[in-house]
Protein backbone atom coordinates (compact mmCIF):
# COMPACT_ATOMS: atom_id res chain seq x y z
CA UNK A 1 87.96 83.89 106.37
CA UNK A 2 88.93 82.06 109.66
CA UNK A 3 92.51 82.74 108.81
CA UNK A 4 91.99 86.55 108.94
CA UNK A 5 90.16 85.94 111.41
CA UNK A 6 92.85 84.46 113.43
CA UNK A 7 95.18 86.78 112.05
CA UNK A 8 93.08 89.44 114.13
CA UNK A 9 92.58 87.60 117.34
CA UNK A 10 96.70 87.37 117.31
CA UNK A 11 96.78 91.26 116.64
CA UNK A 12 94.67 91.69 119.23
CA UNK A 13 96.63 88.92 121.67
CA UNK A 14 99.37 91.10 120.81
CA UNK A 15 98.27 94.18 121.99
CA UNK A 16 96.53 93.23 124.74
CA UNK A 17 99.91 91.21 126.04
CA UNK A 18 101.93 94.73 125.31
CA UNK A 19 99.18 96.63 127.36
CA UNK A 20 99.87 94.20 130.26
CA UNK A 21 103.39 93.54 130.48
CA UNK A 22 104.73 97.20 129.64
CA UNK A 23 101.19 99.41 130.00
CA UNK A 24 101.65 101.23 126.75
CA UNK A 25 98.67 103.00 125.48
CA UNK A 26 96.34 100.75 123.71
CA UNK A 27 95.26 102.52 120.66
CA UNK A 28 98.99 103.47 119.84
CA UNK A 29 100.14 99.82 120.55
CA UNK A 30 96.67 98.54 118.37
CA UNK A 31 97.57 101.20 115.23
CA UNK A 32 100.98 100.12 115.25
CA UNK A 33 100.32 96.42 115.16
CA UNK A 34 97.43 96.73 112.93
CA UNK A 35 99.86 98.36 110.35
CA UNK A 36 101.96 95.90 109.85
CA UNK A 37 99.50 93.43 109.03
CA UNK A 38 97.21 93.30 105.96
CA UNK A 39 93.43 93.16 107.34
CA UNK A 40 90.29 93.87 106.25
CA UNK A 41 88.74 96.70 107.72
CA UNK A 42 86.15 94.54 108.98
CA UNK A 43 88.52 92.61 110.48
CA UNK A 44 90.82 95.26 111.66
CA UNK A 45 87.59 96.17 113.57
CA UNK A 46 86.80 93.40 115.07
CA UNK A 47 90.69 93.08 116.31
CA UNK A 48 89.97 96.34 117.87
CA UNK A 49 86.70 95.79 119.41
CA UNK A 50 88.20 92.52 121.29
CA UNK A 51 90.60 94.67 122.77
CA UNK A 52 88.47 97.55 123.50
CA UNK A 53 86.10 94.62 125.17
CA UNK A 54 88.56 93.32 127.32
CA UNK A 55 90.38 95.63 128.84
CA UNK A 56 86.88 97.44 129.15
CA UNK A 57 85.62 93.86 131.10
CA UNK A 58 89.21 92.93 132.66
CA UNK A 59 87.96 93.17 136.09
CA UNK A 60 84.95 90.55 135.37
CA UNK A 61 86.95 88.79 132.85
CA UNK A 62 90.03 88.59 135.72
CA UNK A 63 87.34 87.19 138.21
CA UNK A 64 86.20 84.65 136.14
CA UNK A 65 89.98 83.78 135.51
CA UNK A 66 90.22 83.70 139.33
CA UNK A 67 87.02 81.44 139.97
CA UNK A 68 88.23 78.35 137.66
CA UNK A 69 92.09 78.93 138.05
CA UNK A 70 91.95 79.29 142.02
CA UNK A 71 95.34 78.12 142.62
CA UNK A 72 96.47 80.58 140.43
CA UNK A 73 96.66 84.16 141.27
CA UNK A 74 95.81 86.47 138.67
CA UNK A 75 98.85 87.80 138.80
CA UNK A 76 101.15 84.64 139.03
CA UNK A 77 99.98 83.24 135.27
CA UNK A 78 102.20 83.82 132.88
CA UNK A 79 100.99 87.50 131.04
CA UNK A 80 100.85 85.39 127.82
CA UNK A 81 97.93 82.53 128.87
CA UNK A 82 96.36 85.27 131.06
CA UNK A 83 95.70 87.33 128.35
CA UNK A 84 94.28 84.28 125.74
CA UNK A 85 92.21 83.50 128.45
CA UNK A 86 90.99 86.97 128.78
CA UNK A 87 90.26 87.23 125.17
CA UNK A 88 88.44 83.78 125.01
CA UNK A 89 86.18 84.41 128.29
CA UNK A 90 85.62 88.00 126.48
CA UNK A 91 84.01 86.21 123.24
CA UNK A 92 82.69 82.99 125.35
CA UNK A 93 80.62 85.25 128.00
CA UNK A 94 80.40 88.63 126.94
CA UNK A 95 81.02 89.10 122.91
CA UNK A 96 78.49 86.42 121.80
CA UNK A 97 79.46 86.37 118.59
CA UNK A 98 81.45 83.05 118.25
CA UNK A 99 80.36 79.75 118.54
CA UNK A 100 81.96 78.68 122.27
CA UNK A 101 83.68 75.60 120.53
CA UNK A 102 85.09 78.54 118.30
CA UNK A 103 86.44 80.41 120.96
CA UNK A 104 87.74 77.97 122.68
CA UNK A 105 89.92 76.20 119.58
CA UNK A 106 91.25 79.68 118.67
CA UNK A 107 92.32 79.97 122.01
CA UNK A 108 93.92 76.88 122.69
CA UNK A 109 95.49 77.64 119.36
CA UNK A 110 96.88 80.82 120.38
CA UNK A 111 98.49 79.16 123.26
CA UNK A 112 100.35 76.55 121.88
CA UNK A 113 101.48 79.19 119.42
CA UNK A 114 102.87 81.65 121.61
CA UNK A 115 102.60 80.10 125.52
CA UNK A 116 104.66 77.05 127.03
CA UNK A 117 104.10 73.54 126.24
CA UNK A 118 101.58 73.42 129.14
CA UNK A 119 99.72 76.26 128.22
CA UNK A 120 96.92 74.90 125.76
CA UNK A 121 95.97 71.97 128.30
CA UNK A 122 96.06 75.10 131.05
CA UNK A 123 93.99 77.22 128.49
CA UNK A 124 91.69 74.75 127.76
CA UNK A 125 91.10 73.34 131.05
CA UNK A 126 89.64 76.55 132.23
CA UNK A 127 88.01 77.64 129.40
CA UNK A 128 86.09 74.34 129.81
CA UNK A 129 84.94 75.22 133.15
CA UNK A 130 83.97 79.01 132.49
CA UNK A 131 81.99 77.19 129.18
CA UNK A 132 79.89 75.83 131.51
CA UNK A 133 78.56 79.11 132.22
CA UNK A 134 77.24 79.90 128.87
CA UNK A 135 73.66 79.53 128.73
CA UNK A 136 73.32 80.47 124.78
């Protein structure tokens, strides 16, 4: 289970990365991607609802980025951490449906998959902070 489970989150890192860096239209990018891997329908969905939930939060999501990463403008992290961290701050404060521990493994995960070699300890670093303001 947690590997389809991570299979999802990186479908939905995917898209939501896409979305950013070359604004194509969600849905189209998330069908496409979603396609080409073999998912459960449940998880399928819950792919899609993380990226329906963050782009639908980005702008509370993006100030929470900008809160604990202050000497990094939103803009100025790489699109690749900014988006794990968007997904992970989506699931730690707003999704509630993951342990935070879980959230914040998969995420650090994510990044030393597909960011730089300083991008878990960047990852995690925040995500540490913004954990702080989970009250569950």
């Amino acid at each position: 289970m947690a590997g389809a489970r991570r299979r999802a989150r990186v479908i939905a890192l995917k898209a939501l990365y896409e979305v950013d860096s070359v604004r194509h239209d969600r849905d189209e990018t998330l069908t496409r991607l979603l396609a080409d891997e073999r998912l459960s329908e449940e998880n399928a969905a819950f792919a899609r609802e993380l990226v329906s939930g963050v782009i639908q939060n980005k702008e509370k999501i993006d100030l929470n980025i900008q809160n604990f990463a202050p000497a990094w403008p939103i803009e100025q992290i790489p699109v690749v951490d900014r988006n794990i961290l968007r997904l992970a701050i989506f699931e730690i404060l707003l999704d509630n449906k993951v342990p935070v521990k879980v959230a914040i493994n998969e995420a650090v995960e994510l990044a030393k998959t597909f960011g730089s070699d300083n991008s878990s300890k960047f990852v995690n670093g925040v995500l540490g902070s913004v954990s702080a303001l989970v009250t569950r």
